[in-house]
N, C-alpha and C. Protein backbone atom coordinates (compact mmCIF):
# COMPACT_ATOMS: atom_id res chain seq x y z
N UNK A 1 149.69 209.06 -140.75
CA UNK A 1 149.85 207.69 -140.34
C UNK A 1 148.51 207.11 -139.86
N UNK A 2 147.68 208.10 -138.69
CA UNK A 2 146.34 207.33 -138.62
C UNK A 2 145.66 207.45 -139.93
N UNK A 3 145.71 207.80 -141.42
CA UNK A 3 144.59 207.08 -142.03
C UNK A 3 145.09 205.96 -142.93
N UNK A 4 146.17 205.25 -142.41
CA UNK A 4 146.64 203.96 -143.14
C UNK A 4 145.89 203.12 -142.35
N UNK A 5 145.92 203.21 -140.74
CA UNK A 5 145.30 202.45 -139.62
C UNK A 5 143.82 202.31 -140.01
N UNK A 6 143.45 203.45 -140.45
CA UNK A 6 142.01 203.53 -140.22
C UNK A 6 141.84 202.91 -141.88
N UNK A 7 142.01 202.65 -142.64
CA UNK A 7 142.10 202.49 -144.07
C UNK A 7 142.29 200.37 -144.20
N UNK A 8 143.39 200.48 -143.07
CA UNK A 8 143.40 199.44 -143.30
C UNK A 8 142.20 198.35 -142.38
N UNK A 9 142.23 198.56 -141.58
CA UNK A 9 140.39 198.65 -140.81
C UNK A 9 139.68 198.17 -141.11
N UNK A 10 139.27 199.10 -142.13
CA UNK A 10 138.25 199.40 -143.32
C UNK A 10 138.82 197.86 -144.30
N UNK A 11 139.23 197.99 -144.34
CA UNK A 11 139.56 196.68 -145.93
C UNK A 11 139.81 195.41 -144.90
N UNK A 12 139.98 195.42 -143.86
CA UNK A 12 140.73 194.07 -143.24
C UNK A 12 139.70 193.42 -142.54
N UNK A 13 138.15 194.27 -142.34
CA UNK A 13 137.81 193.47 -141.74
C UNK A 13 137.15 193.82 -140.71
N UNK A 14 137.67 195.60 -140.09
CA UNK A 14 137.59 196.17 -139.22
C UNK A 14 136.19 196.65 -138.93
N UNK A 15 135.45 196.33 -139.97
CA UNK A 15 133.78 196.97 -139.33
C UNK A 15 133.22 195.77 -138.32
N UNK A 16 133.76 194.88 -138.47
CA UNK A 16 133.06 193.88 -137.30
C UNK A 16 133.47 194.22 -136.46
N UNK A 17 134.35 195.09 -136.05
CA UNK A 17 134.70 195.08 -134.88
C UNK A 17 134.40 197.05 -134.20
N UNK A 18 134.58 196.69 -132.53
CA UNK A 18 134.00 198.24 -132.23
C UNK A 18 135.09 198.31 -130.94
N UNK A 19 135.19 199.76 -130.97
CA UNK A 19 135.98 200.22 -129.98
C UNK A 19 134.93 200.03 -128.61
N UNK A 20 135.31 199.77 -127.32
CA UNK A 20 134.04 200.42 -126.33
C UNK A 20 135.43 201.03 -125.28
N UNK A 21 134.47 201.52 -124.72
CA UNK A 21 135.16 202.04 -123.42
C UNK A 21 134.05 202.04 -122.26
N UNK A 22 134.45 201.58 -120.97
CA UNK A 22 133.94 201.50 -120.12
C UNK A 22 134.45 202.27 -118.59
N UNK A 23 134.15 202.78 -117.66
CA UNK A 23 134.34 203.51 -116.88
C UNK A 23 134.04 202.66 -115.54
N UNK A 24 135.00 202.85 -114.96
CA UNK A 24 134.56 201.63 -114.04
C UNK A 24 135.52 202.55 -112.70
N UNK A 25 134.89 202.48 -111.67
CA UNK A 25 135.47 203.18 -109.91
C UNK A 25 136.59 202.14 -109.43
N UNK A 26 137.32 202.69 -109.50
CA UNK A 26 139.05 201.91 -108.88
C UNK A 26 138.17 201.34 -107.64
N UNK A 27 138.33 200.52 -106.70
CA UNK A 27 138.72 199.64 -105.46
C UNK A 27 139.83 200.30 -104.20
N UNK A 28 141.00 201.17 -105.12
CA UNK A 28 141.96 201.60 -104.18
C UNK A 28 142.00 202.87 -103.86
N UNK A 29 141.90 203.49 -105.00
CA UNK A 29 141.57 205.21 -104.63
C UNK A 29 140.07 205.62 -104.79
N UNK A 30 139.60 204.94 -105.50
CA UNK A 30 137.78 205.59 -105.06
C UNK A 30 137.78 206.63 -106.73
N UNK A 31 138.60 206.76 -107.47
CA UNK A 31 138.81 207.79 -108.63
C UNK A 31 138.08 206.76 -109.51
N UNK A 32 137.74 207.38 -110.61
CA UNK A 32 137.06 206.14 -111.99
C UNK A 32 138.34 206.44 -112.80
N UNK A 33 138.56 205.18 -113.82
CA UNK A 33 139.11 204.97 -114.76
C UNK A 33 138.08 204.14 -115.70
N UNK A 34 138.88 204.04 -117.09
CA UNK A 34 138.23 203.83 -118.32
C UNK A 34 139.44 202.53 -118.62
N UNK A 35 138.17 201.40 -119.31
CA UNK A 35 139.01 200.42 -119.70
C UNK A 35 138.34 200.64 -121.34
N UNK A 36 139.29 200.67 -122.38
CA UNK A 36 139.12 200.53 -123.44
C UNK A 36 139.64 199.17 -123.84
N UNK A 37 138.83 198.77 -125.02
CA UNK A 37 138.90 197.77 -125.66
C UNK A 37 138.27 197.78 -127.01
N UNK A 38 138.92 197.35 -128.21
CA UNK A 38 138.46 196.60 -129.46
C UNK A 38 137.39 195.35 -129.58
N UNK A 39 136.82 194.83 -129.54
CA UNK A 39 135.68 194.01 -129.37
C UNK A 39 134.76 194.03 -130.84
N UNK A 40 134.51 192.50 -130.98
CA UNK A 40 133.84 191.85 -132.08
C UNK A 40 132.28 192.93 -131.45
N UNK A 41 131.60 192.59 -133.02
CA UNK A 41 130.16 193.28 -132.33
C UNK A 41 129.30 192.24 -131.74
N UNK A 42 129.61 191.10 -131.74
CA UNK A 42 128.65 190.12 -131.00
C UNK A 42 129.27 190.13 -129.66
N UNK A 43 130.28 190.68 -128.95
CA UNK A 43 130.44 190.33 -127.74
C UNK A 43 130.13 191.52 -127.08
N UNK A 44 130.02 193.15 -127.61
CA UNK A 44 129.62 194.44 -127.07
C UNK A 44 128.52 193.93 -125.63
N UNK A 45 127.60 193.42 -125.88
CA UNK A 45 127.25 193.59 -124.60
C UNK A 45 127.78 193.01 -123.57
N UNK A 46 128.50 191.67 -123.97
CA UNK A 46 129.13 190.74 -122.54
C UNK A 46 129.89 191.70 -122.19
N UNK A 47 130.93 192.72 -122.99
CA UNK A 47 131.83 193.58 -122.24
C UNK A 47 131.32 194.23 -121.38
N UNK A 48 130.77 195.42 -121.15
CA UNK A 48 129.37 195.88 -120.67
C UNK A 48 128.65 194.80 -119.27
N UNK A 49 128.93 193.76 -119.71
CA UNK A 49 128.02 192.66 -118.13
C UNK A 49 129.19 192.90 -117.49
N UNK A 50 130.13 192.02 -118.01
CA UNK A 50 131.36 191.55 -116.85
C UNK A 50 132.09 192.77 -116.28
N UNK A 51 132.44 192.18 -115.05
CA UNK A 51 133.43 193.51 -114.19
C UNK A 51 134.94 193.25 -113.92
């Protein structure tokens, strides 16, 4: 099933776009978590600025 996802991706459009993941320290417990996101490649770095 993931290589229909990844296949279709590929044909739809999907290279403009990029996975990121970012790691960012919770506020409440002090532990890090990861925010993932899909993102155009012109916006990769604003993700990356903003918090």
């Amino acid at each position: 099933m993931a290589k229909k996802t990844v296949a279709s991706l590929q044909s739809g459009g999907g290279k403009q776009h990029t996975k990121v993941i970012k790691m960012v320290k919770s506020p409440k417990s002090g532990a890090y978590i990861f925010k993932e996101e899909v993102v155009h490649n012109d916006q990769v770095k604003t993700f990356f600025e903003k918090e």
